[in-house]
C-alpha atoms as a PDB file:
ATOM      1  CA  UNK A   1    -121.686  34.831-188.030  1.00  0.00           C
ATOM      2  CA  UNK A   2    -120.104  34.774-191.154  1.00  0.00           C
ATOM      3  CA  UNK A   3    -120.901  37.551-193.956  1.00  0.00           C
ATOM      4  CA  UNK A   4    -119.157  37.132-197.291  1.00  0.00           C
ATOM      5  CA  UNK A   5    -116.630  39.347-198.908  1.00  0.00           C
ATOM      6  CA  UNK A   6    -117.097  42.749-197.173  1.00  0.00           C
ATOM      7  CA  UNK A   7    -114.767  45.527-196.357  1.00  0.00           C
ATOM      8  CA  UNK A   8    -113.796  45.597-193.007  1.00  0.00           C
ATOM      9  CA  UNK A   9    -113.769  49.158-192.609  1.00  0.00           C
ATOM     10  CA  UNK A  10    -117.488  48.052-192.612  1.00  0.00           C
ATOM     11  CA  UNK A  11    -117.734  45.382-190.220  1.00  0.00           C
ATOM     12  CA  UNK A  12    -120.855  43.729-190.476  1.00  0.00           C
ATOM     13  CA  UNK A  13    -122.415  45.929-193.226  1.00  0.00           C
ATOM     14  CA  UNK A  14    -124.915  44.441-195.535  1.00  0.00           C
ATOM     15  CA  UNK A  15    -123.238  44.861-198.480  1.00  0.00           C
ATOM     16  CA  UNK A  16    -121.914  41.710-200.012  1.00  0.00           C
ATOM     17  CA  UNK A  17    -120.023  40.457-202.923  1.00  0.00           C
ATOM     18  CA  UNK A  18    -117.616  43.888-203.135  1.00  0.00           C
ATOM     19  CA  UNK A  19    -113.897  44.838-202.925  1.00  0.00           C
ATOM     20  CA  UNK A  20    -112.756  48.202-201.618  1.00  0.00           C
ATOM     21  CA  UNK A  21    -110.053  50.419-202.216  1.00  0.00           C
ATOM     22  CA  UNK A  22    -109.387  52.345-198.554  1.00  0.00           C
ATOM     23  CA  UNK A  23    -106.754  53.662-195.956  1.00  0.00           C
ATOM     24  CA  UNK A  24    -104.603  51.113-194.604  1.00  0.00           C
ATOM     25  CA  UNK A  25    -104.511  51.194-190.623  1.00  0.00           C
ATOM     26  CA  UNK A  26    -101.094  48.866-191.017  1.00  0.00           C
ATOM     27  CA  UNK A  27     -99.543  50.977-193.915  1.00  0.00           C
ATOM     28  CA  UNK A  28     -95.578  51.520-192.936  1.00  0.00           C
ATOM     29  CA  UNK A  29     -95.175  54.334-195.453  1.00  0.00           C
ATOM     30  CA  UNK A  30     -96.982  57.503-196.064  1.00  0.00           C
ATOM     31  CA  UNK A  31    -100.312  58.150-195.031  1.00  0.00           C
ATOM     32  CA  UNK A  32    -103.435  57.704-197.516  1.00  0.00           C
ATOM     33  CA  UNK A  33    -101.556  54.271-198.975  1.00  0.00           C
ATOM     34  CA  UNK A  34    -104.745  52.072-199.886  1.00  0.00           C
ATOM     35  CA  UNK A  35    -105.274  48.419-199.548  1.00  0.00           C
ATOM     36  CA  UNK A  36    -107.675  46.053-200.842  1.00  0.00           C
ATOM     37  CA  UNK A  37    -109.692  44.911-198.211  1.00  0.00           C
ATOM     38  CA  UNK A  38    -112.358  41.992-197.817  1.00  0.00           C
ATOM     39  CA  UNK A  39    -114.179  39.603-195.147  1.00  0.00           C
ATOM     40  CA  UNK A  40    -112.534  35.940-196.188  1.00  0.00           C
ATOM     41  CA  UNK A  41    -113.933  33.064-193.181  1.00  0.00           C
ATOM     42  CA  UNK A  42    -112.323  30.532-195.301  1.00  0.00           C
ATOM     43  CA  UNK A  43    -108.619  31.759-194.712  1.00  0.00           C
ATOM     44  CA  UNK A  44    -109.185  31.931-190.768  1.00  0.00           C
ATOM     45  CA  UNK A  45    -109.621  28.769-190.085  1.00  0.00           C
ATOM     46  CA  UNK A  46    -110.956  27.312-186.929  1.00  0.00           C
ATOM     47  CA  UNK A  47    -109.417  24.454-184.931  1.00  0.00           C
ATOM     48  CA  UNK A  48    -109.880  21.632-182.938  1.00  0.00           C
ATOM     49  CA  UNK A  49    -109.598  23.316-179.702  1.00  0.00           C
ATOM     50  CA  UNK A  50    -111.694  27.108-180.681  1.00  0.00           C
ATOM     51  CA  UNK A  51    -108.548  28.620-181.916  1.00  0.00           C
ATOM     52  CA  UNK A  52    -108.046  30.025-185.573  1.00  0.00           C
ATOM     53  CA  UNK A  53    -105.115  29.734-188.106  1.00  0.00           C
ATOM     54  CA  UNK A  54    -105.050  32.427-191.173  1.00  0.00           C
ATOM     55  CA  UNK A  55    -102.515  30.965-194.168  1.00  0.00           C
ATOM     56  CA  UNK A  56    -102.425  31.625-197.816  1.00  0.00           C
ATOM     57  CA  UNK A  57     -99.981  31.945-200.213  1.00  0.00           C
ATOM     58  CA  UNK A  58    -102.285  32.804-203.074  1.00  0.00           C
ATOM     59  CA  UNK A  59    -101.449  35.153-205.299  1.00  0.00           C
ATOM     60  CA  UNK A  60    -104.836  36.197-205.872  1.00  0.00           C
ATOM     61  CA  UNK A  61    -103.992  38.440-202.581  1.00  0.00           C
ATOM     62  CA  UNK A  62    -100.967  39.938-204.305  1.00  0.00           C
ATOM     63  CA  UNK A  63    -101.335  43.813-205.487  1.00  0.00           C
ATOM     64  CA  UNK A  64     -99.072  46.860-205.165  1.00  0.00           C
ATOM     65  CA  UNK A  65    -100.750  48.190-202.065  1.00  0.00           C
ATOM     66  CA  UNK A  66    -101.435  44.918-200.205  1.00  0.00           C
ATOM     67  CA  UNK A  67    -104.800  43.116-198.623  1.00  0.00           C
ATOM     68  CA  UNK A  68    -106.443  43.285-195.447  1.00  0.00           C
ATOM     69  CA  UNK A  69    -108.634  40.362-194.743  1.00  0.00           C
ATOM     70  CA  UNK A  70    -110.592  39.595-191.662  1.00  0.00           C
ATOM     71  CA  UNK A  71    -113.312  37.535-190.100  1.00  0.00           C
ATOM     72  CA  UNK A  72    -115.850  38.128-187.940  1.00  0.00           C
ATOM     73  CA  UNK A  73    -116.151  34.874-185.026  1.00  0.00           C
ATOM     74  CA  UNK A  74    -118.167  36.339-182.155  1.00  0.00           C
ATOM     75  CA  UNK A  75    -121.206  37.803-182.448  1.00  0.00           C
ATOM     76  CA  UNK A  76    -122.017  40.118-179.244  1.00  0.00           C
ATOM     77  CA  UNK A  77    -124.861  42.758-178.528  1.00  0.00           C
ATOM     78  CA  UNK A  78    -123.981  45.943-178.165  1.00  0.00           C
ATOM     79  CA  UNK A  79    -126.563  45.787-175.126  1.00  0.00           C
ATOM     80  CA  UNK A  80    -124.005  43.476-173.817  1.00  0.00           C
ATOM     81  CA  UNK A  81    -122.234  44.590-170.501  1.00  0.00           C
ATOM     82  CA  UNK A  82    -118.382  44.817-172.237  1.00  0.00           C
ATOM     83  CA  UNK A  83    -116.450  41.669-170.681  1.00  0.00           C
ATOM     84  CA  UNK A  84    -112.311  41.682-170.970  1.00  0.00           C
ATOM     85  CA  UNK A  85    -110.828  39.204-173.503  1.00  0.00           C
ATOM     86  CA  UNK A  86    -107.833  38.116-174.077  1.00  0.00           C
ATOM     87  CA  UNK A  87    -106.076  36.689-177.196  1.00  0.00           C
ATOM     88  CA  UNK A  88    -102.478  35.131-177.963  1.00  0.00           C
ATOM     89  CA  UNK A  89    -101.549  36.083-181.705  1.00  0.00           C
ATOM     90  CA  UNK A  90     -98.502  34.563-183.433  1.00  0.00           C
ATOM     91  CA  UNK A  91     -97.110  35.310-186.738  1.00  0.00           C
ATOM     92  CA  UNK A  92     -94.823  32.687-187.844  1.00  0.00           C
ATOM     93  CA  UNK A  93     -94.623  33.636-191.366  1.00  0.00           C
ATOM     94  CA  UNK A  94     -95.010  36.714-193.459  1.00  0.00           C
ATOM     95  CA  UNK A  95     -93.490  40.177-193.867  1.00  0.00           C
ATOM     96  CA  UNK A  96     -92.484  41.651-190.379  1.00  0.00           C
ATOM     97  CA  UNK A  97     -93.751  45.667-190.880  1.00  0.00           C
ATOM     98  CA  UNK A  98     -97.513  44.706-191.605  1.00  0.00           C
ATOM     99  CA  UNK A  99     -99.904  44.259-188.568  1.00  0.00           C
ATOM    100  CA  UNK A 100    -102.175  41.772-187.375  1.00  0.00           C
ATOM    101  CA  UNK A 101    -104.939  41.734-184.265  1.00  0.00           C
ATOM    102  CA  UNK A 102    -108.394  42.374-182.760  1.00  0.00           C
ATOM    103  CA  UNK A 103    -110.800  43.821-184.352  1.00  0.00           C
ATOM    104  CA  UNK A 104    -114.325  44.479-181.792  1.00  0.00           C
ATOM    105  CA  UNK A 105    -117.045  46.904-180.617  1.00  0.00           C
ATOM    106  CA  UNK A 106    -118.210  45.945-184.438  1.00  0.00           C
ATOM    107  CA  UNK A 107    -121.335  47.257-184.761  1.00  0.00           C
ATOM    108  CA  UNK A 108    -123.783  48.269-187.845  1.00  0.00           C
ATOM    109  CA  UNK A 109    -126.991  50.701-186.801  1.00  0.00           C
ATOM    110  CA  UNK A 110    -130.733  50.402-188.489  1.00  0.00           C
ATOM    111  CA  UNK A 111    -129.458  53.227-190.896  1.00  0.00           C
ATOM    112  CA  UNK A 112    -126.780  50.559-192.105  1.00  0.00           C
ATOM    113  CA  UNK A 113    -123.875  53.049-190.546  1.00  0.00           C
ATOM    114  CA  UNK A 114    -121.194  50.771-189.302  1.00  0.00           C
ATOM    115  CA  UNK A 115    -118.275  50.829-186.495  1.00  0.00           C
ATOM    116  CA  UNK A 116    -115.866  49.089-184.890  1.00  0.00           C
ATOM    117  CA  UNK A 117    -112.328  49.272-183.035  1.00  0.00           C
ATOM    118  CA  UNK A 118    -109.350  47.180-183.899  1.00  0.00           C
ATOM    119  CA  UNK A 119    -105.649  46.745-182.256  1.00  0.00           C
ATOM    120  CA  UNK A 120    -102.789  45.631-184.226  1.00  0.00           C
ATOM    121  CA  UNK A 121     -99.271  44.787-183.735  1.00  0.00           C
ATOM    122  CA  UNK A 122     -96.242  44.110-185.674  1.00  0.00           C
ATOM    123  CA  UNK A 123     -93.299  41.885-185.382  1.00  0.00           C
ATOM    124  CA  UNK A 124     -91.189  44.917-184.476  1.00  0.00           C
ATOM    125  CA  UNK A 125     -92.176  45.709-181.141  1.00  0.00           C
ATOM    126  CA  UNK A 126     -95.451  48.011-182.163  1.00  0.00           C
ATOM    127  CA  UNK A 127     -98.736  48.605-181.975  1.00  0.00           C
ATOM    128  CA  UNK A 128    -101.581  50.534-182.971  1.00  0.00           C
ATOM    129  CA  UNK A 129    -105.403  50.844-182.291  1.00  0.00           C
ATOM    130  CA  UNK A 130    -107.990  52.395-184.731  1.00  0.00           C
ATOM    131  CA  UNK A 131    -111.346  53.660-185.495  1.00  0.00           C
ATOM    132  CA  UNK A 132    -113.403  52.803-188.030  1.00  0.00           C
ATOM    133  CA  UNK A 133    -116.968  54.664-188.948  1.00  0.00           C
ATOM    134  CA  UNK A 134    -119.085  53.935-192.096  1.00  0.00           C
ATOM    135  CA  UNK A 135    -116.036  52.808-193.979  1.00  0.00           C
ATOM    136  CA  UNK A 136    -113.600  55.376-193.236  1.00  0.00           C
ATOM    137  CA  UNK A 137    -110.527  54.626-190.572  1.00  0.00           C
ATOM    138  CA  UNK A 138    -108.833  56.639-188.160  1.00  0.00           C
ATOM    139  CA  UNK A 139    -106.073  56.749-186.077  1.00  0.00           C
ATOM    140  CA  UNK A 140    -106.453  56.848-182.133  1.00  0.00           C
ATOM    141  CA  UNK A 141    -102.977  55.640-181.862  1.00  0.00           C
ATOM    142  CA  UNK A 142    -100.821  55.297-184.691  1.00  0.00           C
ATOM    143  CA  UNK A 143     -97.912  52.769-184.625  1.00  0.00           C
ATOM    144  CA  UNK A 144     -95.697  53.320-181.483  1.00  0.00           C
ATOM    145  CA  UNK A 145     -93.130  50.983-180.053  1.00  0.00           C
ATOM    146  CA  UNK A 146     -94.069  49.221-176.745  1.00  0.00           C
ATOM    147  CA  UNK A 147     -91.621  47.278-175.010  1.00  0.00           C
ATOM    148  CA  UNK A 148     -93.722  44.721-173.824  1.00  0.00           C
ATOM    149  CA  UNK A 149     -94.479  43.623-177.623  1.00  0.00           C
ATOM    150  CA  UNK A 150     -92.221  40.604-177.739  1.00  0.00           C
ATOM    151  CA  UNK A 151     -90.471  40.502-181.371  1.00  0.00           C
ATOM    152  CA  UNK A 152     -90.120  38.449-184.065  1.00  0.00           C
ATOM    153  CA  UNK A 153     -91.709  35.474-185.978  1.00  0.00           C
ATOM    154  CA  UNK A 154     -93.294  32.961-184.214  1.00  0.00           C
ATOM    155  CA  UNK A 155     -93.314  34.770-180.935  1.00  0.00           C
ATOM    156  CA  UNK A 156     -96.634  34.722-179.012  1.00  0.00           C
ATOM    157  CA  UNK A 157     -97.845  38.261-177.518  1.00  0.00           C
ATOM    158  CA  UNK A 158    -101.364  38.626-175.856  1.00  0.00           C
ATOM    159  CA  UNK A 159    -103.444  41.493-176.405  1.00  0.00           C
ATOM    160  CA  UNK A 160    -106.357  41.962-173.594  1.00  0.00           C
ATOM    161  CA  UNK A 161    -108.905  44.409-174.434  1.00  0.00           C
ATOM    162  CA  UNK A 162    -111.076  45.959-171.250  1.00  0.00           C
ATOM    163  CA  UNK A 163    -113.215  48.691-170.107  1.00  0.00           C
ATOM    164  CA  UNK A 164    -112.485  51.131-168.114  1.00  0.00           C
ATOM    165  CA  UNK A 165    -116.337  51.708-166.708  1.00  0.00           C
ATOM    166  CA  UNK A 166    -115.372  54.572-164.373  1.00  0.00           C
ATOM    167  CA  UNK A 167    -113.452  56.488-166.907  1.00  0.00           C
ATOM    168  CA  UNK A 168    -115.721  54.875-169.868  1.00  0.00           C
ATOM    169  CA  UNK A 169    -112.347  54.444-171.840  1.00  0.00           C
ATOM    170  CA  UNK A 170    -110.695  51.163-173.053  1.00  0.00           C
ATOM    171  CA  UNK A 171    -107.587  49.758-172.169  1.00  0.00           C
ATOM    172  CA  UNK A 172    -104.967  47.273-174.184  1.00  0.00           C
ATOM    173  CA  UNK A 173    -102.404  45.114-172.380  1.00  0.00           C
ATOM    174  CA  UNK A 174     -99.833  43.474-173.772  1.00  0.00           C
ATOM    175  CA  UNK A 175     -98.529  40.214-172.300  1.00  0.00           C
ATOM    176  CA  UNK A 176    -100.214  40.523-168.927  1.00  0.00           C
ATOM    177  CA  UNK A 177     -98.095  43.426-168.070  1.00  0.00           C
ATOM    178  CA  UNK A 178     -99.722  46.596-166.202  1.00  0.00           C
ATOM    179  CA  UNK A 179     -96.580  48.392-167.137  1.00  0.00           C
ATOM    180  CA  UNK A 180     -97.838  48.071-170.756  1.00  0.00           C
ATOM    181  CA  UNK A 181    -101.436  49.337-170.695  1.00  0.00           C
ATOM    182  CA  UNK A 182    -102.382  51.989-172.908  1.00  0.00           C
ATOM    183  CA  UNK A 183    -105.804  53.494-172.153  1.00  0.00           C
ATOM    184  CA  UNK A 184    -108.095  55.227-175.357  1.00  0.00           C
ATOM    185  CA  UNK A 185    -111.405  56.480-175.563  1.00  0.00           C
ATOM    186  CA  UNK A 186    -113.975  55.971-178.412  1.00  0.00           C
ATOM    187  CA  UNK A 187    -114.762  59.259-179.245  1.00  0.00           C
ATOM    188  CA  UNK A 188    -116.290  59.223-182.799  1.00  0.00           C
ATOM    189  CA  UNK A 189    -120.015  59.615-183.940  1.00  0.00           C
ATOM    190  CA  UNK A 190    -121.059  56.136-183.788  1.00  0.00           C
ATOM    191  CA  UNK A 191    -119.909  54.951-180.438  1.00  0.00           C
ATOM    192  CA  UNK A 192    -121.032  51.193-178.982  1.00  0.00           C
ATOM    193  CA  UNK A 193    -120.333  49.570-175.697  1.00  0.00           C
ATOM    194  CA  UNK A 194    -120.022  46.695-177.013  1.00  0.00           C
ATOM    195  CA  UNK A 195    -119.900  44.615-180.453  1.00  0.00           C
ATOM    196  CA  UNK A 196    -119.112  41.380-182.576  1.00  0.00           C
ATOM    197  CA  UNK A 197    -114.844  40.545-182.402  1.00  0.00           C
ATOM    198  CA  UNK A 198    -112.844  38.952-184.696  1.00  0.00           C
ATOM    199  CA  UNK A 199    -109.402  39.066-186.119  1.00  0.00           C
ATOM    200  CA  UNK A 200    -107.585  40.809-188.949  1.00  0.00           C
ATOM    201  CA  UNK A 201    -103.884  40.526-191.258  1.00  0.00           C
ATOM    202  CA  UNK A 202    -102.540  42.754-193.433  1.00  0.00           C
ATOM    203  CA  UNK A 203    -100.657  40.940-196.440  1.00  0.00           C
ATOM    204  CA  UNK A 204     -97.807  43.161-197.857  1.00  0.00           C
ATOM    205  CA  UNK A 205     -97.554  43.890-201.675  1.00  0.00           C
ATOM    206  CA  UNK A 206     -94.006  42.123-201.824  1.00  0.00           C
ATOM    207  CA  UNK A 207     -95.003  38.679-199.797  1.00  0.00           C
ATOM    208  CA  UNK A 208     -94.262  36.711-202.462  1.00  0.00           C
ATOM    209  CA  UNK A 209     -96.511  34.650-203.064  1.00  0.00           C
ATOM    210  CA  UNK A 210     -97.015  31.760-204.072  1.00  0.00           C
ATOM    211  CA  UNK A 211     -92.844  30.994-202.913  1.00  0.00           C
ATOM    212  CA  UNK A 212     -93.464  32.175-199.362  1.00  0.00           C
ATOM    213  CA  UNK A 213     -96.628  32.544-197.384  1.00  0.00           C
ATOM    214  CA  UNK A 214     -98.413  34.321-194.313  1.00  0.00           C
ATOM    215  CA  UNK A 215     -99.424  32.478-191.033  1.00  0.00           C
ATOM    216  CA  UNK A 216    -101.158  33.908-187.875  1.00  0.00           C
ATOM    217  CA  UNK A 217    -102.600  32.268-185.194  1.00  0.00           C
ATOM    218  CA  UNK A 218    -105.309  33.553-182.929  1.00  0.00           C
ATOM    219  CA  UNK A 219    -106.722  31.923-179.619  1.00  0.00           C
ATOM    220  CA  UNK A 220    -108.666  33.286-176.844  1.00  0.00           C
ATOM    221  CA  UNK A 221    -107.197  33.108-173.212  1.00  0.00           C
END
């Protein structure tokens, strides 16, 4: 499914053709920083083998707060039973201290109310995982250093996403490593078992662009 230009702090919302001004869930400085944010399927591009490449260097995406963009490139019902997934991310180029990841559970309601989940990492060794209701994120774990995050450019790391049915939380694994596993519950008003996935950057306001550009790579395991 692919929906054009929409925030992703609104997943699969109806609303098309906008940019929005919001809290960004990769910011390194102080909280309340904003980003510009939009749905852009033509910078994640699919490959040969099912795997997707983001790149740009356009300047268009340059502005003193930075962009978010993501795409949307499963769509799964929330009556689905919740299946693990795996995917290897890789950023080769781009600013280290802005994240990249998951984003799933994305799901909008018959009122048009909209939620989703999303893990990032950086290039530094962290991560975080956030919530996301009607447009407005949250933290359920702000960045925080995990040894199992291997660092720097063009490194691969895997992120696997499960469920933990007993417990009915979630967990995230990095690398294949049970040592790593974080565990988090969705807790907020608009909770899903399931939902459409996809994948997210965050371009930093000094990326210089065009000179330099951002590339991440996403494939599922």
């Amino acid at each position: 499914m692919h929906i054009k230009c929409i925030s992703i702090l609104a997943a699969v919302c109806l609303i098309s053709g906008c940019r929005l001004t919001l809290k960004d869930p990769a910011a390194t400085d102080s909280a309340g920083t904003g980003t510009t944010t939009e749905e852009t399927t033509s910078l994640f591009k699919e490959q040969s083998d099912g795997s997707y490449t983001f790149e740009t260097n356009d300047s268009a995406y340059t502005n003193k707060d930075g962009y978010t963009l993501w795409t949307i490139t499963q769509t799964i019902s929330n009556t689905q039973t919740f299946a693990p997934f795996s995917t290897a991310v890789v950023k080769s180029h781009g600013n280290t201290g802005y994240g990249y990841g998951v984003i799933f559970n994305a799901n909008t309601n018959s009122s048009g109310k909209t939620s989703l989940l999303c893990v990032l990492i950086r290039t530094t060794g962290e991560f975080a995982v956030g919530k996301v209701e009607n447009g407005l994120y949250s933290d359920i774990q702000y960045w925080t250093e995990n040894s199992y995050i291997k660092q720097g450019l063009g490194v691969d790391n895997i992120i696997t996403i499960a469920k933990l049915n007993e417990s009915n939380e979630y967990s995230v694994t990095f690398n294949g490593s049970s040592d790593s596993t974080v565990k988090f519950s969705d807790t907020g008003s608009y909770i899903y078992s399931n939902g459409s996935r996809g994948y997210v950057v965050v371009l930093a306001p000094d990326e210089n662009f065009p000179t330099n550009r951002v590339v991440v790579s996403f494939a599922e395991k």
